[in-house]
Protein backbone atom coordinates (compact mmCIF):
# COMPACT_ATOMS: atom_id res chain seq x y z
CA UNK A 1 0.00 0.00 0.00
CA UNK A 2 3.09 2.20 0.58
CA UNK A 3 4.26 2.19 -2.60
CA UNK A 4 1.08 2.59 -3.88
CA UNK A 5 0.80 5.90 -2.80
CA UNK A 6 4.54 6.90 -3.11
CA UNK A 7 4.07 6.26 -6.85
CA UNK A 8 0.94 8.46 -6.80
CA UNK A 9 1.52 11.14 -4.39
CA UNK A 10 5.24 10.83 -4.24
CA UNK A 11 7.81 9.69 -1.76
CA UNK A 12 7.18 12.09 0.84
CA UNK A 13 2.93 12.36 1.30
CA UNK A 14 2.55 8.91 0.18
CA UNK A 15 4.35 7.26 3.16
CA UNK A 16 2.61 10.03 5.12
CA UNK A 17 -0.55 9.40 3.90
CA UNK A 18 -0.46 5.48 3.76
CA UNK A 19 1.20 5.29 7.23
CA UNK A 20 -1.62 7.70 8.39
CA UNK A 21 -4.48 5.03 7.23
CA UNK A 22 -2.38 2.21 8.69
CA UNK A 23 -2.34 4.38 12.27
CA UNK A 24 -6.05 4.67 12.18
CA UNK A 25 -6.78 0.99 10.68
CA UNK A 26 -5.22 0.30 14.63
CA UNK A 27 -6.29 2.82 16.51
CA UNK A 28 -9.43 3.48 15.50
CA UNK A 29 -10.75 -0.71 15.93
CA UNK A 30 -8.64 -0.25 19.10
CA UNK A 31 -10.80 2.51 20.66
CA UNK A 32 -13.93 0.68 19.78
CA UNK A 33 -12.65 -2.56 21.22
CA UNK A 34 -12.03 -0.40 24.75
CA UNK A 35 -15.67 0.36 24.91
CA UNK A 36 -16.73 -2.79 24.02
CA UNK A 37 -14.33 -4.72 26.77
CA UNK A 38 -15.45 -2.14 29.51
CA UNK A 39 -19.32 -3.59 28.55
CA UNK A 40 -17.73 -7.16 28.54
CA UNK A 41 -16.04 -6.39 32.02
CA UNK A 42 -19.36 -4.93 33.27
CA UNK A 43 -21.24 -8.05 32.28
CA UNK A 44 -18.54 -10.25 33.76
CA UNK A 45 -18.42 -9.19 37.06
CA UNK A 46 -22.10 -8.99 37.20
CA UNK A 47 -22.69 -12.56 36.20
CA UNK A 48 -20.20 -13.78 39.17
CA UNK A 49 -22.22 -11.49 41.36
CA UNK A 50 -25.84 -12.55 40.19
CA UNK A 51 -26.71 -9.86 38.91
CA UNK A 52 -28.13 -8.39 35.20
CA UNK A 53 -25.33 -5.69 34.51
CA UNK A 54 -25.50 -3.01 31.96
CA UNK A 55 -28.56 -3.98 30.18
CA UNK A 56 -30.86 -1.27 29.29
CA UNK A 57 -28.94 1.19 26.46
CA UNK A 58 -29.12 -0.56 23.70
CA UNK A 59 -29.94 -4.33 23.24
CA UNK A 60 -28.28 -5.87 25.89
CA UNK A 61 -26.75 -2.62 26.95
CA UNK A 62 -24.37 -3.06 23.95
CA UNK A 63 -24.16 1.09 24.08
CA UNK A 64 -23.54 1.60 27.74
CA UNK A 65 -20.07 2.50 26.73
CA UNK A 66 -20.73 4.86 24.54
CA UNK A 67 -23.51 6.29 26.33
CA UNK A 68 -21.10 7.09 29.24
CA UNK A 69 -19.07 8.16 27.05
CA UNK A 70 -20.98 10.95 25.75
CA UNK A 71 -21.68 11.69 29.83
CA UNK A 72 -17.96 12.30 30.53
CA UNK A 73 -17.79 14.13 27.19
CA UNK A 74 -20.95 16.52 28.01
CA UNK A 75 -19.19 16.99 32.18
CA UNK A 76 -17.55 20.51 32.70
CA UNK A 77 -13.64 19.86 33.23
CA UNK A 78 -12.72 21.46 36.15
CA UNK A 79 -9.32 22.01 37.50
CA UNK A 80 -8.66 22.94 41.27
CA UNK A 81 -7.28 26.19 41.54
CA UNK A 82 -4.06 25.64 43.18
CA UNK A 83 -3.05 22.41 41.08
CA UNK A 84 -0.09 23.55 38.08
CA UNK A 85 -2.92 23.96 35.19
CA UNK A 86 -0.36 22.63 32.22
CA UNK A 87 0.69 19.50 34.08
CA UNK A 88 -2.23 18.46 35.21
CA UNK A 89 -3.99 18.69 31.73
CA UNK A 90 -0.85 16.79 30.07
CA UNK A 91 -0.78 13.74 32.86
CA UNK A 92 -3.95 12.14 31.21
CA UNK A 93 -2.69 12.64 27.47
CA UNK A 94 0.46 10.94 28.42
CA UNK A 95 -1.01 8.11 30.05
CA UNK A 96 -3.30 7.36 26.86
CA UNK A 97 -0.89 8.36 23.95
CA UNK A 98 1.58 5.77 25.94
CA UNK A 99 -1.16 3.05 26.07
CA UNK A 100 -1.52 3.37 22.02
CA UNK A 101 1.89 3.88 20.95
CA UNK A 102 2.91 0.18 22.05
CA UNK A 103 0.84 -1.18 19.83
CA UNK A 104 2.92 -0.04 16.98
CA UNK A 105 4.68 -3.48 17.18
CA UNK A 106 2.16 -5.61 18.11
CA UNK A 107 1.44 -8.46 14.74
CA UNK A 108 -1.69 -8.96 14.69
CA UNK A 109 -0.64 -11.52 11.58
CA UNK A 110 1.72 -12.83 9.53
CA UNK A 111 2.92 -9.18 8.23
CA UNK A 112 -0.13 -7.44 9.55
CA UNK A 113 1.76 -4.68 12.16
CA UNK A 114 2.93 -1.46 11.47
CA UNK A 115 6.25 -1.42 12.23
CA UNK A 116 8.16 -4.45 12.12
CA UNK A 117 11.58 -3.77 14.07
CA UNK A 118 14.13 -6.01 15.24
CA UNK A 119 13.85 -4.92 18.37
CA UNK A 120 10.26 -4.69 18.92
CA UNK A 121 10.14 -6.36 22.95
CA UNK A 122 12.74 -3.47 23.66
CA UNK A 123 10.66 -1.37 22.15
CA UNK A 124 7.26 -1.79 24.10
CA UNK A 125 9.62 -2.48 27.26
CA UNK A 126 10.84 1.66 26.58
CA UNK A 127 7.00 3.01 26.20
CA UNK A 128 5.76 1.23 28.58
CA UNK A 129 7.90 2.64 31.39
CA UNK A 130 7.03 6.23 29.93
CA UNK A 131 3.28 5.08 31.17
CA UNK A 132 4.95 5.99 34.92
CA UNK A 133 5.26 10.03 34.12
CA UNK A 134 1.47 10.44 33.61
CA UNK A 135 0.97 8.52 36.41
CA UNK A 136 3.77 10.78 38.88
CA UNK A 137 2.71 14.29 36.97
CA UNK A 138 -0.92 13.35 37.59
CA UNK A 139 -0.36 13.06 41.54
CA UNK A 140 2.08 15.89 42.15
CA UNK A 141 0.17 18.29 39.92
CA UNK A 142 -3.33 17.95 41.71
CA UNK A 143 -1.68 19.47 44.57
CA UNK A 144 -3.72 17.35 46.78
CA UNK A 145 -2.16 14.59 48.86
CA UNK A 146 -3.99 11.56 48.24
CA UNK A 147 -3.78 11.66 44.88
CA UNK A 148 -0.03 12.51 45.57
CA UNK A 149 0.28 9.46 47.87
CA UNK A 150 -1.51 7.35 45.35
CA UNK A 151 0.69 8.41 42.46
CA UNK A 152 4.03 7.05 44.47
CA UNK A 153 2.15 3.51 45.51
CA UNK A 154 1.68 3.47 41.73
CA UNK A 155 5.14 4.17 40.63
CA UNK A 156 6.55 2.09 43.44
CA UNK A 157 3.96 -0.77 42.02
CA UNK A 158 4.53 -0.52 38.40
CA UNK A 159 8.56 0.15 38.94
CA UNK A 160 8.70 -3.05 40.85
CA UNK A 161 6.57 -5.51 39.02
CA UNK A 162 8.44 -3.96 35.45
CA UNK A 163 11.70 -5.56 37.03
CA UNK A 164 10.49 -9.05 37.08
CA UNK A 165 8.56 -8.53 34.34
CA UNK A 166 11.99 -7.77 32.20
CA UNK A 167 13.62 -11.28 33.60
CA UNK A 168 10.72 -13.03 32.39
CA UNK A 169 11.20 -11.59 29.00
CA UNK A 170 14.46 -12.63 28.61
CA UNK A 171 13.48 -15.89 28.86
CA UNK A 172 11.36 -15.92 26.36
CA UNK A 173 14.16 -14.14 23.57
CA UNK A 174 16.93 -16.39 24.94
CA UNK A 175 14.53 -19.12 23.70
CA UNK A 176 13.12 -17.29 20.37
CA UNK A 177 16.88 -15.96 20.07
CA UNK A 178 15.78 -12.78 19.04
CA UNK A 179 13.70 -9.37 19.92
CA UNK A 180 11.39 -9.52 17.05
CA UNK A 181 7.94 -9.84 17.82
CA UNK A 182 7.25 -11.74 14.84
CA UNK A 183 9.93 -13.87 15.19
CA UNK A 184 9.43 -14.92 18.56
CA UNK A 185 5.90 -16.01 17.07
CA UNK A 186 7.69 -18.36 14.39
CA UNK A 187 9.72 -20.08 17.29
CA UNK A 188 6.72 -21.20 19.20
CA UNK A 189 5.38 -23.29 15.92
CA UNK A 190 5.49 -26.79 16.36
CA UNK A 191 7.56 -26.05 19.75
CA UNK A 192 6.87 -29.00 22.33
CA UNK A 193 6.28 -32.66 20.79
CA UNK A 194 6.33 -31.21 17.26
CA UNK A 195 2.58 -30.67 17.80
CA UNK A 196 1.77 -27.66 20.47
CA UNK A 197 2.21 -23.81 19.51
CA UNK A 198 3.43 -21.86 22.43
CA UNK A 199 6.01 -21.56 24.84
CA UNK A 200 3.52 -21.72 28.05
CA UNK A 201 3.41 -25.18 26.94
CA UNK A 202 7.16 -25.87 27.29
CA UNK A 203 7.34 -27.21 31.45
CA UNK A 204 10.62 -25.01 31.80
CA UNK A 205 8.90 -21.50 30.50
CA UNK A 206 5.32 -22.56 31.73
CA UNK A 207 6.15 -20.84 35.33
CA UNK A 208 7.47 -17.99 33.91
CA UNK A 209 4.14 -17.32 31.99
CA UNK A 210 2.33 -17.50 35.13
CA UNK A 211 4.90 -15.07 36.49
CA UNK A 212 4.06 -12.75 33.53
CA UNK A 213 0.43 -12.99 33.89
CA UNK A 214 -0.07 -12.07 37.44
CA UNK A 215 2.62 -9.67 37.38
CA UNK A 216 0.52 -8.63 33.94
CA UNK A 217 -2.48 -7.74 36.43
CA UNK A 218 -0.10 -5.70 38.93
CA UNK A 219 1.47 -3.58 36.07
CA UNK A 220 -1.94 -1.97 35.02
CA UNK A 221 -3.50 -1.90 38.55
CA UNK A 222 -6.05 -4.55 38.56
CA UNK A 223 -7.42 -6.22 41.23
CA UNK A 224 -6.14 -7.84 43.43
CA UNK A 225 -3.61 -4.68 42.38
CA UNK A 226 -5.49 -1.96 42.80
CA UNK A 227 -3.82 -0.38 45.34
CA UNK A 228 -3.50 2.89 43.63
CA UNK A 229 -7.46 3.34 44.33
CA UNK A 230 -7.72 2.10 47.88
CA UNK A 231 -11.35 3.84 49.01
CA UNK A 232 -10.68 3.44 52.29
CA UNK A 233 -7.50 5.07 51.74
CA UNK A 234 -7.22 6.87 48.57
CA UNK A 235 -10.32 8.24 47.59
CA UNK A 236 -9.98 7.34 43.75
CA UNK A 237 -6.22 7.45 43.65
CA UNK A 238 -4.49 9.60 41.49
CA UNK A 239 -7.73 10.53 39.47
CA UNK A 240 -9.01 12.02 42.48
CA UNK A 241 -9.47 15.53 41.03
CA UNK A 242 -9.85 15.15 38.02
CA UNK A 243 -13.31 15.23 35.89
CA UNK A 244 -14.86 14.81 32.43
CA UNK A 245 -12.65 13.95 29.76
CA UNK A 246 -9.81 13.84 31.68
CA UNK A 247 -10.83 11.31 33.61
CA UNK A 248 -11.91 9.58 30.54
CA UNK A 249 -8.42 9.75 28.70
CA UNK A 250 -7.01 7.92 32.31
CA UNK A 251 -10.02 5.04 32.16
CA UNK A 252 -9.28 4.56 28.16
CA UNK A 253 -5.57 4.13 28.65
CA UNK A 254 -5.69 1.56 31.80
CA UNK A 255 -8.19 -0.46 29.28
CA UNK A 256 -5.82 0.35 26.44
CA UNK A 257 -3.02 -0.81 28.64
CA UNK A 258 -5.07 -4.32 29.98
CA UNK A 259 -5.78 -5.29 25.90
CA UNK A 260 -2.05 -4.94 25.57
CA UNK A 261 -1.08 -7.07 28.16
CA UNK A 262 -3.32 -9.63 27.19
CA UNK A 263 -1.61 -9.37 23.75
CA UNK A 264 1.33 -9.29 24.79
CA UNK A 265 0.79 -12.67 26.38
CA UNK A 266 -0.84 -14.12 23.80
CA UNK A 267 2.50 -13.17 21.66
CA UNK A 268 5.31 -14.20 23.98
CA UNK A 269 4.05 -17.77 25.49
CA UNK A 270 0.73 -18.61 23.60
CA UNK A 271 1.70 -18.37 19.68
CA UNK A 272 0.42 -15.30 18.93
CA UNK A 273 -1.44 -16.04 15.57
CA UNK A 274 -0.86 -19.32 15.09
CA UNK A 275 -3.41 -22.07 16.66
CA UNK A 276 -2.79 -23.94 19.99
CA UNK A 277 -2.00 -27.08 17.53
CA UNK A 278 0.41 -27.14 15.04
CA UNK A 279 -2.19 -28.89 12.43
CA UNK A 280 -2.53 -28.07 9.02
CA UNK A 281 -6.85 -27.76 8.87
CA UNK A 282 -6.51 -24.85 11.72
CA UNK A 283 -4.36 -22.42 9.28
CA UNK A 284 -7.07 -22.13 7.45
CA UNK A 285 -8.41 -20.07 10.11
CA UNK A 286 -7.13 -16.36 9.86
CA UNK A 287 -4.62 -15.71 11.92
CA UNK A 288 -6.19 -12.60 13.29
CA UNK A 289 -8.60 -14.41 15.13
CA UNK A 290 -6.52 -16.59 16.82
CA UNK A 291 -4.91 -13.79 17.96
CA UNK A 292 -8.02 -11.73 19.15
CA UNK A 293 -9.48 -14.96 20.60
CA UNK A 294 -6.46 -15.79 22.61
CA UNK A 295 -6.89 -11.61 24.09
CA UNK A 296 -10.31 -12.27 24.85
CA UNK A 297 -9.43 -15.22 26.76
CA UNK A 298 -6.66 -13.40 28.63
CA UNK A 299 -8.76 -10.55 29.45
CA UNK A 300 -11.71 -13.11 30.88
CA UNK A 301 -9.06 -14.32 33.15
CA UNK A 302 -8.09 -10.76 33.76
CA UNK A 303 -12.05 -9.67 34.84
CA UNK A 304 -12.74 -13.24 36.89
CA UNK A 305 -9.67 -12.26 39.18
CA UNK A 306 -11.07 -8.97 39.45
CA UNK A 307 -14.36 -10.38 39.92
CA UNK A 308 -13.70 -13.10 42.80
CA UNK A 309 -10.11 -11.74 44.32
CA UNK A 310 -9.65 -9.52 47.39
CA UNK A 311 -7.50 -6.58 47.44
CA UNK A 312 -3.60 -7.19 48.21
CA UNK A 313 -2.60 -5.26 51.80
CA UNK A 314 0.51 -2.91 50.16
CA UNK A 315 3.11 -4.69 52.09
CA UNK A 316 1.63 -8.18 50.40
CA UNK A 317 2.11 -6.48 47.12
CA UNK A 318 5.64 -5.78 47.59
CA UNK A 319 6.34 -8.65 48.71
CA UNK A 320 5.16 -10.41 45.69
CA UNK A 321 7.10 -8.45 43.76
CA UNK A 322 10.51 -8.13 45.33
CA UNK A 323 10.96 -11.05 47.35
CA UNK A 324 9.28 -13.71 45.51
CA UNK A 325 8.88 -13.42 41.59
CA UNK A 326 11.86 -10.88 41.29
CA UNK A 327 14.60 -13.75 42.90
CA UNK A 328 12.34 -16.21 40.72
CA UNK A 329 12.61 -15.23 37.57
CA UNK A 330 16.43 -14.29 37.87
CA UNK A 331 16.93 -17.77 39.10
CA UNK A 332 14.99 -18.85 35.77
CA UNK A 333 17.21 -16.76 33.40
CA UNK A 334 19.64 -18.95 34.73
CA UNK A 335 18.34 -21.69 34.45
CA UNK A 336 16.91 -21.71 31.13
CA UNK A 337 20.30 -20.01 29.39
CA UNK A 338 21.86 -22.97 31.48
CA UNK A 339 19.43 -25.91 29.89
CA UNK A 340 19.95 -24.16 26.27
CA UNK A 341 23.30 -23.93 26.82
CA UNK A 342 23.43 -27.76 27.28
CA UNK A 343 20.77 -28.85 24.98
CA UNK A 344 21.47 -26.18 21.97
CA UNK A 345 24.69 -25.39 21.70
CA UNK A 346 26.44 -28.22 23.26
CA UNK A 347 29.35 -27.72 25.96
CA UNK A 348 32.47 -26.53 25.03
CA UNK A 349 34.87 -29.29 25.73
């Protein structure tokens, strides 16, 4: 499609133009799948709790969403007087332009992603972290000291569970042997018995996907990992004061942020695109839906926890994070460079 448009438009506007479309072919499915989870996480929690859920705009309540959308939209922004006006209306824009730029990488097929870079895990590791500064900016510039409070349990949280999160990963590219997104895809084919797709189902990285999962829930603050939104505590955490579309912008990117994750597991243990079984009738099957199929599943798992788990005490959630999975998945680097080592490249006599 590039050169499509470079031959018609020239070098210049046609990559603009065709890079343009290919930004809003993601974002713009993206934005509408965000609405559509937050009615799917509605309707989840409700039917563990007996009750109906969203279920009256629209058929089903299939516009709920939007229709709170609009609400938020409609809502007079309103900054507090003594918060610093231009950092507290960039914090929100942060957080959501940081929650969409990841997804620059992501494959959602064979060739079907935007940019495909060799170094595409390094790449979301970088933006991701950048998610921290509209998290910090939001709390300091409300002036306010819960939200303030809130803002450093949330950088603490996030800074810690990042850590183990990066051993896990390099797992996971010392088995793929590279940083490619797409390529670590290709290495899961056929990967255990000549049969399953994944890595999760390889008994030496199947720990570390657990690892990455829960630690998945703790890096965008959901239950039991909320602890950024305490009520008893925290009021509403580091949203505290802020209203309208603000507020929205902060809602869209944690939801922008929980698709990703799921993604992002789906990519790095499950196969991606490719089908749990390495069998020649299932490729007929797009590979897009594979891939969307495996993030709905992650995000079910992601709204039952949320649905049937208490709330972590802060200490707990350190804890976790420091003393248990960081020590276990540096052990695990080790060990899996160690059984590659053996079983891959032989031992140096």
């Amino acid at each position: 499609m590039t050169g499509w448009f470079q031959a018609s438009l020239g070098a210049g506007w046609g990559w603009f133009i065709a890079n343009l479309i290919l930004i809003l072919l993601i974002v713009l499915p993206l934005l509408l799948a965000v609405a559509m989870i937050i009615y799917a996480d509605r309707k989840i929690w409700a039917a563990m709790a007996l009750r109906r859920g969203p279920n009256v705009v629209g058929p089903w309540g299939l516009l709920q969403s939007f229709a709170d959308g609009l609400k938020v939209f409609l809502k007079e922004t309103i900054i507090p007087s003594s918060a610093n006006r231009g950092l507290f209306l960039i914090a929100p824009i942060i957080t959501f332009t940081v929650a969409l730029l990841a997804w620059a990488v992501i494959p959602f097929g064979p060739g079907m992603m935007l940019a495909d870079i060799n170094v595409g895990l390094l790449y979301i590791l970088a933006v991701s972290s950048l998610g921290v500064y509209g998290v910090i900016i939001a709390g300091w510039a409300s002036n306010s000291k819960y939200p303030f409070y809130s803002a450093l349990r949330a950088t603490a949280q996030m800074v810690s569970y990042e850590v183990s999160i990066g051993f896990v990963l390099i797992s996971v590219v010392l088995y793929a042997d590279s940083f490619n997104l797409s390529a670590i895809i290709d290495a899961q084919r056929a990967h255990i018995f000549n049969f399953l797709n994944g890595f999760g189902f390889n008994p030496l990285l199947f720990p570390m996907a657990v690892v990455f999962l829960i630690s998945s829930m703790a890096e965008t603050a959901r239950t039991p990992f909320d602890l950024t939104e305490a009520e008893s505590e925290l009021v509403a955490g580091y949203q505290t004061e802020y209203s309208s579309m603000s507020f929205a912008l902060f809602w869209l990117g944690e939801y922008g942020n929980v698709v990703l994750m799921g993604a992002l597991n789906a990519i790095l243990f499950w196969g991606g695109w490719l089908p749990p079984v390495d069998w020649a009738p299932l490729y007929y099957v797009p590979g897009i839906f594979w891939f969307f199929g495996k993030i709905l599943f992650f995000f079910f798992i992601f709204s039952w926890v949320k649905a049937t788990v208490p709330r972590y005490r802060y200490d707990q959630l350190m804890r976790l994070g420091w003393k248990i999975f960081l020590p276990l998945s540096l052990f695990w680097v080790f060990l899996v460079s160690g059984w590659l080592m053996l079983t891959r490249y032989g031992v140096a006599s």
